[in-house]
PDB file of N, CA and C in Angstrom:
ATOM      1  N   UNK A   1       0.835  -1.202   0.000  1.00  0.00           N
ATOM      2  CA  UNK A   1       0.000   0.000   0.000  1.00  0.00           C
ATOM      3  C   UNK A   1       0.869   1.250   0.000  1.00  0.00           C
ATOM      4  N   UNK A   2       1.465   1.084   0.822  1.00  0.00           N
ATOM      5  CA  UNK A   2       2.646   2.232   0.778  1.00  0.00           C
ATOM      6  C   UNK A   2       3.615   2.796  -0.597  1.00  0.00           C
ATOM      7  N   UNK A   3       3.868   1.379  -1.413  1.00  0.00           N
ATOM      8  CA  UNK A   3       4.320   1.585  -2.948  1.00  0.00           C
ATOM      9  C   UNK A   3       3.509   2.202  -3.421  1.00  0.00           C
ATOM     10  N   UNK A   4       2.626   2.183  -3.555  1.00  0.00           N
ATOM     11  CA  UNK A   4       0.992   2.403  -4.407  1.00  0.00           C
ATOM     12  C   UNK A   4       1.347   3.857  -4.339  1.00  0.00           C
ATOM     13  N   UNK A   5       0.946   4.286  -2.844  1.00  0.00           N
ATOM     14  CA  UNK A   5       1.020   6.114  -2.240  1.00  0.00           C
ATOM     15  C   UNK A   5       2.249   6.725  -2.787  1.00  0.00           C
ATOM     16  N   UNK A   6       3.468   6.244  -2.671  1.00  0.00           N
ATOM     17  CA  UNK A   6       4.414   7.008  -2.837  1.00  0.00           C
ATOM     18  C   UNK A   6       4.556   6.717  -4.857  1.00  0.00           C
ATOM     19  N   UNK A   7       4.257   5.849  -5.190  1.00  0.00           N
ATOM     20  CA  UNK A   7       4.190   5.899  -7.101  1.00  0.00           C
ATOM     21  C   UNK A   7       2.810   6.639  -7.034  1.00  0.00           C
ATOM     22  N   UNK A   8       2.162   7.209  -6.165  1.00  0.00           N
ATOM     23  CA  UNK A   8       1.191   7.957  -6.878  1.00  0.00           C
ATOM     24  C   UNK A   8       1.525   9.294  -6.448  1.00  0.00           C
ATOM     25  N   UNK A   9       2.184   9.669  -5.377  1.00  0.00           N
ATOM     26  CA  UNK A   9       3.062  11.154  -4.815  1.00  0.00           C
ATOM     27  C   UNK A   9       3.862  11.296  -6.146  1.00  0.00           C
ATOM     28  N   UNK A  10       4.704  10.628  -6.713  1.00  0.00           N
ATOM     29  CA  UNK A  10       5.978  10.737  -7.498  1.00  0.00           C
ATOM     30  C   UNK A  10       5.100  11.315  -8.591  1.00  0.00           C
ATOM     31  N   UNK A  11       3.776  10.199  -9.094  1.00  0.00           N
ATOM     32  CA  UNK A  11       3.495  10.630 -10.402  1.00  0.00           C
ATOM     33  C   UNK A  11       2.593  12.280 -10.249  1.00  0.00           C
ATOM     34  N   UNK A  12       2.281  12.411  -9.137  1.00  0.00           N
ATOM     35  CA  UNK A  12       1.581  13.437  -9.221  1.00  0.00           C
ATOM     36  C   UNK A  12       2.341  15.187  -9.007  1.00  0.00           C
ATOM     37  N   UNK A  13       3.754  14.341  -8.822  1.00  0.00           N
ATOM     38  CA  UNK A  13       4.750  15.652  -8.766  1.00  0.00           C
ATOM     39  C   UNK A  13       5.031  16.116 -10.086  1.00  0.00           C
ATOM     40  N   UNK A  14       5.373  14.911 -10.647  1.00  0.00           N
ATOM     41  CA  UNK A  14       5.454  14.887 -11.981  1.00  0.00           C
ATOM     42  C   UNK A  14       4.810  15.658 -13.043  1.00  0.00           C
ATOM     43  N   UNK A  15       3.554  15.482 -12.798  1.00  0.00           N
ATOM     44  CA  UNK A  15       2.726  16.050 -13.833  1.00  0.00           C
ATOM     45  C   UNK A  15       2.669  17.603 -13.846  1.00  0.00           C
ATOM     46  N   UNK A  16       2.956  18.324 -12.408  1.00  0.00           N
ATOM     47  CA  UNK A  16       3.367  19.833 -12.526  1.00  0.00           C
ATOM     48  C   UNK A  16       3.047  20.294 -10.336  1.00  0.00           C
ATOM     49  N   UNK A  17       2.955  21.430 -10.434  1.00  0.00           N
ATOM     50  CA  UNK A  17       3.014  21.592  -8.856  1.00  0.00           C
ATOM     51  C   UNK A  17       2.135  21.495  -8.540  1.00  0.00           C
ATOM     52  N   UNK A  18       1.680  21.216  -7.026  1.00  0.00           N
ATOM     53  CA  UNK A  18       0.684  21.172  -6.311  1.00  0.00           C
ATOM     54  C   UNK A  18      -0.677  21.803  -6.495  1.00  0.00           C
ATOM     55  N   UNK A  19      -1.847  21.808  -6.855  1.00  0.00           N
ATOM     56  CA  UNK A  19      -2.659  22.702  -7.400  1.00  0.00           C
ATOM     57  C   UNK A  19      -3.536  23.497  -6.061  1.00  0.00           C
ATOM     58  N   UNK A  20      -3.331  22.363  -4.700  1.00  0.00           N
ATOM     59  CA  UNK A  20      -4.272  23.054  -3.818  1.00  0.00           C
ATOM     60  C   UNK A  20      -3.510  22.924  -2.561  1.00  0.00           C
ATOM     61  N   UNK A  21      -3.895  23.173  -1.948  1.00  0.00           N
ATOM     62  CA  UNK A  21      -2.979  22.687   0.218  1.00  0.00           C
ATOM     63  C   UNK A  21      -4.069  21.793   0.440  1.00  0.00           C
ATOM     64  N   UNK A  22      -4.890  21.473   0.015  1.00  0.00           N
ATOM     65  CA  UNK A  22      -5.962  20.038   0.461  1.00  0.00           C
ATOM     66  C   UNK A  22      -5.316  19.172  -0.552  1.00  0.00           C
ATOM     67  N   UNK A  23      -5.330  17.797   0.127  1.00  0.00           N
ATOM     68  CA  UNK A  23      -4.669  16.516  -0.345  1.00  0.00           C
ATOM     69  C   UNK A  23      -5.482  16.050  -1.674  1.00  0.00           C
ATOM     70  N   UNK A  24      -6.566  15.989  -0.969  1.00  0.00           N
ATOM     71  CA  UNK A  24      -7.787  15.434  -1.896  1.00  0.00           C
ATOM     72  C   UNK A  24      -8.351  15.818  -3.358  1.00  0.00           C
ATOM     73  N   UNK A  25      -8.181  17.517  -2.797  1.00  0.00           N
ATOM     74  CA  UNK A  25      -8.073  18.238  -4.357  1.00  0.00           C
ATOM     75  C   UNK A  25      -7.429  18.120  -5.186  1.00  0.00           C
ATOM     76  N   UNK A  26      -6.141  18.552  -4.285  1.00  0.00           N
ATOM     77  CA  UNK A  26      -4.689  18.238  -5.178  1.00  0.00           C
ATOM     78  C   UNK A  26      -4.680  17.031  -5.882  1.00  0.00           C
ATOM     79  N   UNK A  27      -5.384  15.816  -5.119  1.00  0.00           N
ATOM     80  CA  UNK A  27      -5.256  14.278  -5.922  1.00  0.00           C
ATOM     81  C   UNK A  27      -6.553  14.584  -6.958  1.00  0.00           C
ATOM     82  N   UNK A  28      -6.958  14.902  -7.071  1.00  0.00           N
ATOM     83  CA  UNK A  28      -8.306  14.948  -8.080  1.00  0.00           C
ATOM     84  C   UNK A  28      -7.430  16.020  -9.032  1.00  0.00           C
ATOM     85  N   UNK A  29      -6.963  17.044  -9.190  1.00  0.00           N
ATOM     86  CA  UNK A  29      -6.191  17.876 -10.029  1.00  0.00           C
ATOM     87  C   UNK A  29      -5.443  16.876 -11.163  1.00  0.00           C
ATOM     88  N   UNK A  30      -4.798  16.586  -9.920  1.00  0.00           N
ATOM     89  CA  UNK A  30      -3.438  15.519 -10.754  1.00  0.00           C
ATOM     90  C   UNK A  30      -4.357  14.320 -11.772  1.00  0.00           C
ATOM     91  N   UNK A  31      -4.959  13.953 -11.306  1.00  0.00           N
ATOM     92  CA  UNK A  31      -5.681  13.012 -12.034  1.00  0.00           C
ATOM     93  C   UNK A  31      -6.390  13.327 -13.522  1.00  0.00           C
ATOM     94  N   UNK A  32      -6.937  14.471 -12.983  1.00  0.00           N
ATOM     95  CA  UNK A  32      -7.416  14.804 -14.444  1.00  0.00           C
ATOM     96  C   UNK A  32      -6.498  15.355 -14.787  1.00  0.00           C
ATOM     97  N   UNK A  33      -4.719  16.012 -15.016  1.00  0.00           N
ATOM     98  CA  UNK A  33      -3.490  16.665 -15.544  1.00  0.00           C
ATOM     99  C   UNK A  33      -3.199  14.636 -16.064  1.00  0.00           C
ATOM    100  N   UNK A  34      -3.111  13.759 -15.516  1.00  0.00           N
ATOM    101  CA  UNK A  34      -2.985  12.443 -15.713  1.00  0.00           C
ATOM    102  C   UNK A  34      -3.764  11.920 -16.920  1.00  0.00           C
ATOM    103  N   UNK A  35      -4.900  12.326 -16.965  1.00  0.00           N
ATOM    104  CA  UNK A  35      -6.651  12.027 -17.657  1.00  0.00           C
ATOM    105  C   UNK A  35      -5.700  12.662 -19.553  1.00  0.00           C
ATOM    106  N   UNK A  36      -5.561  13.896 -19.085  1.00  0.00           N
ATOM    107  CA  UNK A  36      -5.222  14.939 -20.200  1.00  0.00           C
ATOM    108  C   UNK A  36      -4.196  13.878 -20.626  1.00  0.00           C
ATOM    109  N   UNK A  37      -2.982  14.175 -19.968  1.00  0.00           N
ATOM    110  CA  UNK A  37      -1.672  13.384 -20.655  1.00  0.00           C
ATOM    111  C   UNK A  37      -1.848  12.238 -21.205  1.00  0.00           C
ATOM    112  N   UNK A  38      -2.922  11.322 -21.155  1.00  0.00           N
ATOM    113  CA  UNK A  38      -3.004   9.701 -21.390  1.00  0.00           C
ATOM    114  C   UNK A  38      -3.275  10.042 -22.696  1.00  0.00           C
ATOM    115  N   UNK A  39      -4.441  11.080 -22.898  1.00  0.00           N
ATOM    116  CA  UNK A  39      -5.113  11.420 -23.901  1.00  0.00           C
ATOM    117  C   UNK A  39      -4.189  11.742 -25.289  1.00  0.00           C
ATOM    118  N   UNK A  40      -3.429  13.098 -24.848  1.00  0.00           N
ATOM    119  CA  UNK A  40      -2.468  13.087 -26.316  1.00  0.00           C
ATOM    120  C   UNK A  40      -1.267  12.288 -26.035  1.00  0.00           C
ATOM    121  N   UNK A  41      -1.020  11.814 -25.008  1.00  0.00           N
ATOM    122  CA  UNK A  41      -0.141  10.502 -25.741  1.00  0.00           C
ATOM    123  C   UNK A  41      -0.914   9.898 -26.684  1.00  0.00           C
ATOM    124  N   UNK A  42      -1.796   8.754 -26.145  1.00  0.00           N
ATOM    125  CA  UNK A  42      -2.660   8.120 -27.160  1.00  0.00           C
ATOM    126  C   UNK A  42      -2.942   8.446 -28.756  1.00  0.00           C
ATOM    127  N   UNK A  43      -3.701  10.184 -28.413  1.00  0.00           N
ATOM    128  CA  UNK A  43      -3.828  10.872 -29.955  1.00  0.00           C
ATOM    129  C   UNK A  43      -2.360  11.011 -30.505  1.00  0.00           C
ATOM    130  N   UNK A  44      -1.003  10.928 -29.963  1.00  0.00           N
ATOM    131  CA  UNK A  44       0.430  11.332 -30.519  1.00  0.00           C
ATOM    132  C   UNK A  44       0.718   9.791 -31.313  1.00  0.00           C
ATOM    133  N   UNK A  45       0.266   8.480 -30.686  1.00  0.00           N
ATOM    134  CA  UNK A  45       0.989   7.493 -30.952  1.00  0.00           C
ATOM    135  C   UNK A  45      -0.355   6.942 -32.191  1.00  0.00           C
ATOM    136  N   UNK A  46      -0.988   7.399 -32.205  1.00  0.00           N
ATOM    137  CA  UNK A  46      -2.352   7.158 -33.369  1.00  0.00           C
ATOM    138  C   UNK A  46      -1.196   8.026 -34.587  1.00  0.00           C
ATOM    139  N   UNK A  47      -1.476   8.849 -34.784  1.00  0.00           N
ATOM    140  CA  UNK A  47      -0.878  10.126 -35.501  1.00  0.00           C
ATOM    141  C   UNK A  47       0.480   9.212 -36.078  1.00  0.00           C
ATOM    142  N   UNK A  48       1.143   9.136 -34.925  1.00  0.00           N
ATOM    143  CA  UNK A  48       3.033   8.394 -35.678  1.00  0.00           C
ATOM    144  C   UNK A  48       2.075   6.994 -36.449  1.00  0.00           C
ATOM    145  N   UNK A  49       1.598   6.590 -36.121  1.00  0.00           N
ATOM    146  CA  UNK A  49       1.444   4.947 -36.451  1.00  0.00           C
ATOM    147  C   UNK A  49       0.724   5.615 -37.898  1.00  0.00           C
ATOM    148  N   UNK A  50      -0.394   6.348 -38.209  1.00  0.00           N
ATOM    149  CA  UNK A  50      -0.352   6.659 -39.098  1.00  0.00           C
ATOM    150  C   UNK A  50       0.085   7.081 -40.385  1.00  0.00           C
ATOM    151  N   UNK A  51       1.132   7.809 -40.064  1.00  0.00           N
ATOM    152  CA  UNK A  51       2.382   8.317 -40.871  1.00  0.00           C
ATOM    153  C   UNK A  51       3.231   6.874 -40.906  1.00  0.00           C
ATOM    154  N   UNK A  52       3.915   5.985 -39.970  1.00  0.00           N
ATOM    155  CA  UNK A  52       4.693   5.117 -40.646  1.00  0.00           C
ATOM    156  C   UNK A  52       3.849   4.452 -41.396  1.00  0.00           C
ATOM    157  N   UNK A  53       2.769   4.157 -41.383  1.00  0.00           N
ATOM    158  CA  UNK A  53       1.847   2.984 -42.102  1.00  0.00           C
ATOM    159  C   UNK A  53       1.566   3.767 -43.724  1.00  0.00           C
ATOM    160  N   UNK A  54       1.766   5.239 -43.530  1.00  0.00           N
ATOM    161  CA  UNK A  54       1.907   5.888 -45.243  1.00  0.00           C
ATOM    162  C   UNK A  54       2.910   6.332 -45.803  1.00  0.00           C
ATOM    163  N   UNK A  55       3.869   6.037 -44.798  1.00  0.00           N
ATOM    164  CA  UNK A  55       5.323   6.087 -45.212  1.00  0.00           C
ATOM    165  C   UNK A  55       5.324   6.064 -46.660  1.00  0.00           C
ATOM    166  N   UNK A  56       5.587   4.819 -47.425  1.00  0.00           N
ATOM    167  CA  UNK A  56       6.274   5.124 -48.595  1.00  0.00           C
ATOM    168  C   UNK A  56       5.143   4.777 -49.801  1.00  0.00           C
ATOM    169  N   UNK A  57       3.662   5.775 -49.293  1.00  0.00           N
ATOM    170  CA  UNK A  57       2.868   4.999 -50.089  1.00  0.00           C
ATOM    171  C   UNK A  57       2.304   6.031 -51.720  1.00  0.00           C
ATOM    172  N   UNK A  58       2.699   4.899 -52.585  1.00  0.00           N
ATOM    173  CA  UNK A  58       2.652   5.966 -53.898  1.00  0.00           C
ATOM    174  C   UNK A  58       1.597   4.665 -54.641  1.00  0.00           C
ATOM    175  N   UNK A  59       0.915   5.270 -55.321  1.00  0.00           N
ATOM    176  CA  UNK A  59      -0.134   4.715 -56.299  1.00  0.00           C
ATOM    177  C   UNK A  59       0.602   4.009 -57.166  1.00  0.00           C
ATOM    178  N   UNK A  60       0.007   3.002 -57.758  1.00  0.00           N
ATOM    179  CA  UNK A  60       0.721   2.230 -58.556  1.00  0.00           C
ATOM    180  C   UNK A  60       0.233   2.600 -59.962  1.00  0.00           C
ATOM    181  N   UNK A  61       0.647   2.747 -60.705  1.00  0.00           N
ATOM    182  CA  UNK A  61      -0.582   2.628 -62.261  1.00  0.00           C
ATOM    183  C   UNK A  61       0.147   1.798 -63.246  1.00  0.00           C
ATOM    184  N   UNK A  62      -0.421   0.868 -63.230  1.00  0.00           N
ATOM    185  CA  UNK A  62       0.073  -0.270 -64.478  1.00  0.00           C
ATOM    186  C   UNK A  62      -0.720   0.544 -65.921  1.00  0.00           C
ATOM    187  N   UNK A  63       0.015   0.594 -66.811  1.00  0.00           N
ATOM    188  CA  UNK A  63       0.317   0.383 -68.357  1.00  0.00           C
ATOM    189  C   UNK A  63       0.473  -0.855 -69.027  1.00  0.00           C
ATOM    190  N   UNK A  64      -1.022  -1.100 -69.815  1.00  0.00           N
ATOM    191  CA  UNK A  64      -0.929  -2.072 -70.340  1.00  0.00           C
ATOM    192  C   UNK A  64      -1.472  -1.522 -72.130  1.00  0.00           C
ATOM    193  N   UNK A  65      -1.145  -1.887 -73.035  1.00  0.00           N
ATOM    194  CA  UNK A  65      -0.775  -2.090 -74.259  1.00  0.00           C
ATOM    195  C   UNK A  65      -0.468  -2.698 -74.735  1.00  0.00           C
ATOM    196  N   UNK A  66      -1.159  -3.461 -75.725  1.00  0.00           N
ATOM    197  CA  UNK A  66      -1.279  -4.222 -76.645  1.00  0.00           C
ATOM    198  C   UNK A  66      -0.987  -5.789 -75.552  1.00  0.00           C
ATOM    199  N   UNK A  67      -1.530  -6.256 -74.857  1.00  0.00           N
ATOM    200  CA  UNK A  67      -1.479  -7.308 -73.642  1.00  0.00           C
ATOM    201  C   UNK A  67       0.191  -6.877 -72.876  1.00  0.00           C
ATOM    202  N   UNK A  68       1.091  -5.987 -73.349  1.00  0.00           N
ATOM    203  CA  UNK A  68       2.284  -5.952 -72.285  1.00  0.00           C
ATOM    204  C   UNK A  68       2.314  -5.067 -71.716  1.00  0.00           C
ATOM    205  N   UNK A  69       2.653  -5.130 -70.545  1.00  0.00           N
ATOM    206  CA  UNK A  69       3.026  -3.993 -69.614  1.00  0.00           C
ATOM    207  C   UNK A  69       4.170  -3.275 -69.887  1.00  0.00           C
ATOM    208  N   UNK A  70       3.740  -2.034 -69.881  1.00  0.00           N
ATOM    209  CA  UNK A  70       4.634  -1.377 -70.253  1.00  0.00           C
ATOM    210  C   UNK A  70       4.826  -0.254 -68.778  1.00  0.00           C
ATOM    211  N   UNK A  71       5.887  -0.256 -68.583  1.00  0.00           N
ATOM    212  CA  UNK A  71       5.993   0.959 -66.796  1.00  0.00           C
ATOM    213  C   UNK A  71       6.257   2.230 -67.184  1.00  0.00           C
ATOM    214  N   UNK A  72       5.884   3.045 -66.262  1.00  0.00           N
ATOM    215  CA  UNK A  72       5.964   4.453 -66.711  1.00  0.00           C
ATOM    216  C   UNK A  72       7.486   4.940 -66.349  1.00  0.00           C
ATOM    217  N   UNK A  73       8.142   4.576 -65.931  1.00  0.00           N
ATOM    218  CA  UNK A  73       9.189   4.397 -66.243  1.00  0.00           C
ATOM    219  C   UNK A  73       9.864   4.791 -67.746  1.00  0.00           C
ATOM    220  N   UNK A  74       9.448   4.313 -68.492  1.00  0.00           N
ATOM    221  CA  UNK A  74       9.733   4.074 -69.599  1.00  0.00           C
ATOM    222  C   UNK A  74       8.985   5.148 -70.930  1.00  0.00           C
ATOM    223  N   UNK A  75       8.858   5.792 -70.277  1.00  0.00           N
ATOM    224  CA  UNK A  75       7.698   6.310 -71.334  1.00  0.00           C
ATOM    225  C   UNK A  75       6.438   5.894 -71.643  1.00  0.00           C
ATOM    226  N   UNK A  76       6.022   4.974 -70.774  1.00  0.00           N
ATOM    227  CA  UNK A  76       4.281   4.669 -71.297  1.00  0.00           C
ATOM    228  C   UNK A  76       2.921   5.494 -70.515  1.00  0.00           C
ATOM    229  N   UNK A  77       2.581   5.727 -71.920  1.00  0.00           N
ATOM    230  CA  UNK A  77       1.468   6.601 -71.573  1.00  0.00           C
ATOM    231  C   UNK A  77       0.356   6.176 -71.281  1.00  0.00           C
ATOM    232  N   UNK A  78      -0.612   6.169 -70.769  1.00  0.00           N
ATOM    233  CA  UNK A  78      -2.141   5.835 -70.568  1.00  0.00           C
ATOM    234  C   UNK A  78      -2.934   5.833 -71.949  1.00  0.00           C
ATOM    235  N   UNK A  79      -3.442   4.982 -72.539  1.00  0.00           N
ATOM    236  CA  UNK A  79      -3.586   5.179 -74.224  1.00  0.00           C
ATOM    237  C   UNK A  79      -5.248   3.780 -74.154  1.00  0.00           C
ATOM    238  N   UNK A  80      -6.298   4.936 -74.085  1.00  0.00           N
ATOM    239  CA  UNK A  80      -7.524   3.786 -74.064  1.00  0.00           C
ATOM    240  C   UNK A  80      -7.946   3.288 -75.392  1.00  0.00           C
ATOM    241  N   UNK A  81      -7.243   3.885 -76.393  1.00  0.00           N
ATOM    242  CA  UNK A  81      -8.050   3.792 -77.809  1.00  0.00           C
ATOM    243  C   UNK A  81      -7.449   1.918 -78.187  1.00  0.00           C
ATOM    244  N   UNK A  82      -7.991   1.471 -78.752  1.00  0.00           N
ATOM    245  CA  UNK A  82      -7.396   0.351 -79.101  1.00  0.00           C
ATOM    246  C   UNK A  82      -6.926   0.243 -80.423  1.00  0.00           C
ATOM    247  N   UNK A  83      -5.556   0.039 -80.521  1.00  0.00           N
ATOM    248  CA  UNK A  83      -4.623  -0.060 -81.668  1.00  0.00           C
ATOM    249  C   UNK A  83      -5.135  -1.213 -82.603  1.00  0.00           C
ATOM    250  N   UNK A  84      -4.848  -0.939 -83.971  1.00  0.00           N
ATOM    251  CA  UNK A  84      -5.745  -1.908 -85.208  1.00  0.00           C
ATOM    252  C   UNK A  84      -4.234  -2.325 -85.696  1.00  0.00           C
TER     253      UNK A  84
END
């Protein structure tokens, strides 16, 4: 019980200074300064995971003509008409 109190003294120093001279307040302060922080962590680690997951993301467009693929790379153009 005593671990508990003093990891909850530590974390509540942590989060910024004392907000009241009553214990109780002060622990209800910290909690919601605790409430807040969980929050944009959470929204921060959504956000990164987002960005690595679109990291390297580019559209693909296949070129096809006359049945071969041709890559744009190369000069191939998008061409819907069908060649005779």
């Amino acid at each position: 019980m005593k671990k508990q109190k003093n990891a909850w003294r530590l974390l509540a120093k942590a989060l910024g200074e004392k907000a009241s001279k009553c214990d109780k307040e002060a622990d209800k302060v910290a909690l919601i300064r605790l409430l807040m922080f969980l929050s944009i962590l959470i929204t921060n680690c959504f956000i990164v995971a987002n960005a690595i997951r679109h990291w390297n993301d580019k559209p693909e467009i296949r070129l096809i003509i006359d049945g071969n693929y041709v890559p744009s790379e190369f000069g191939g153009e998008i061409n819907t008409q069908k060649v005779l």
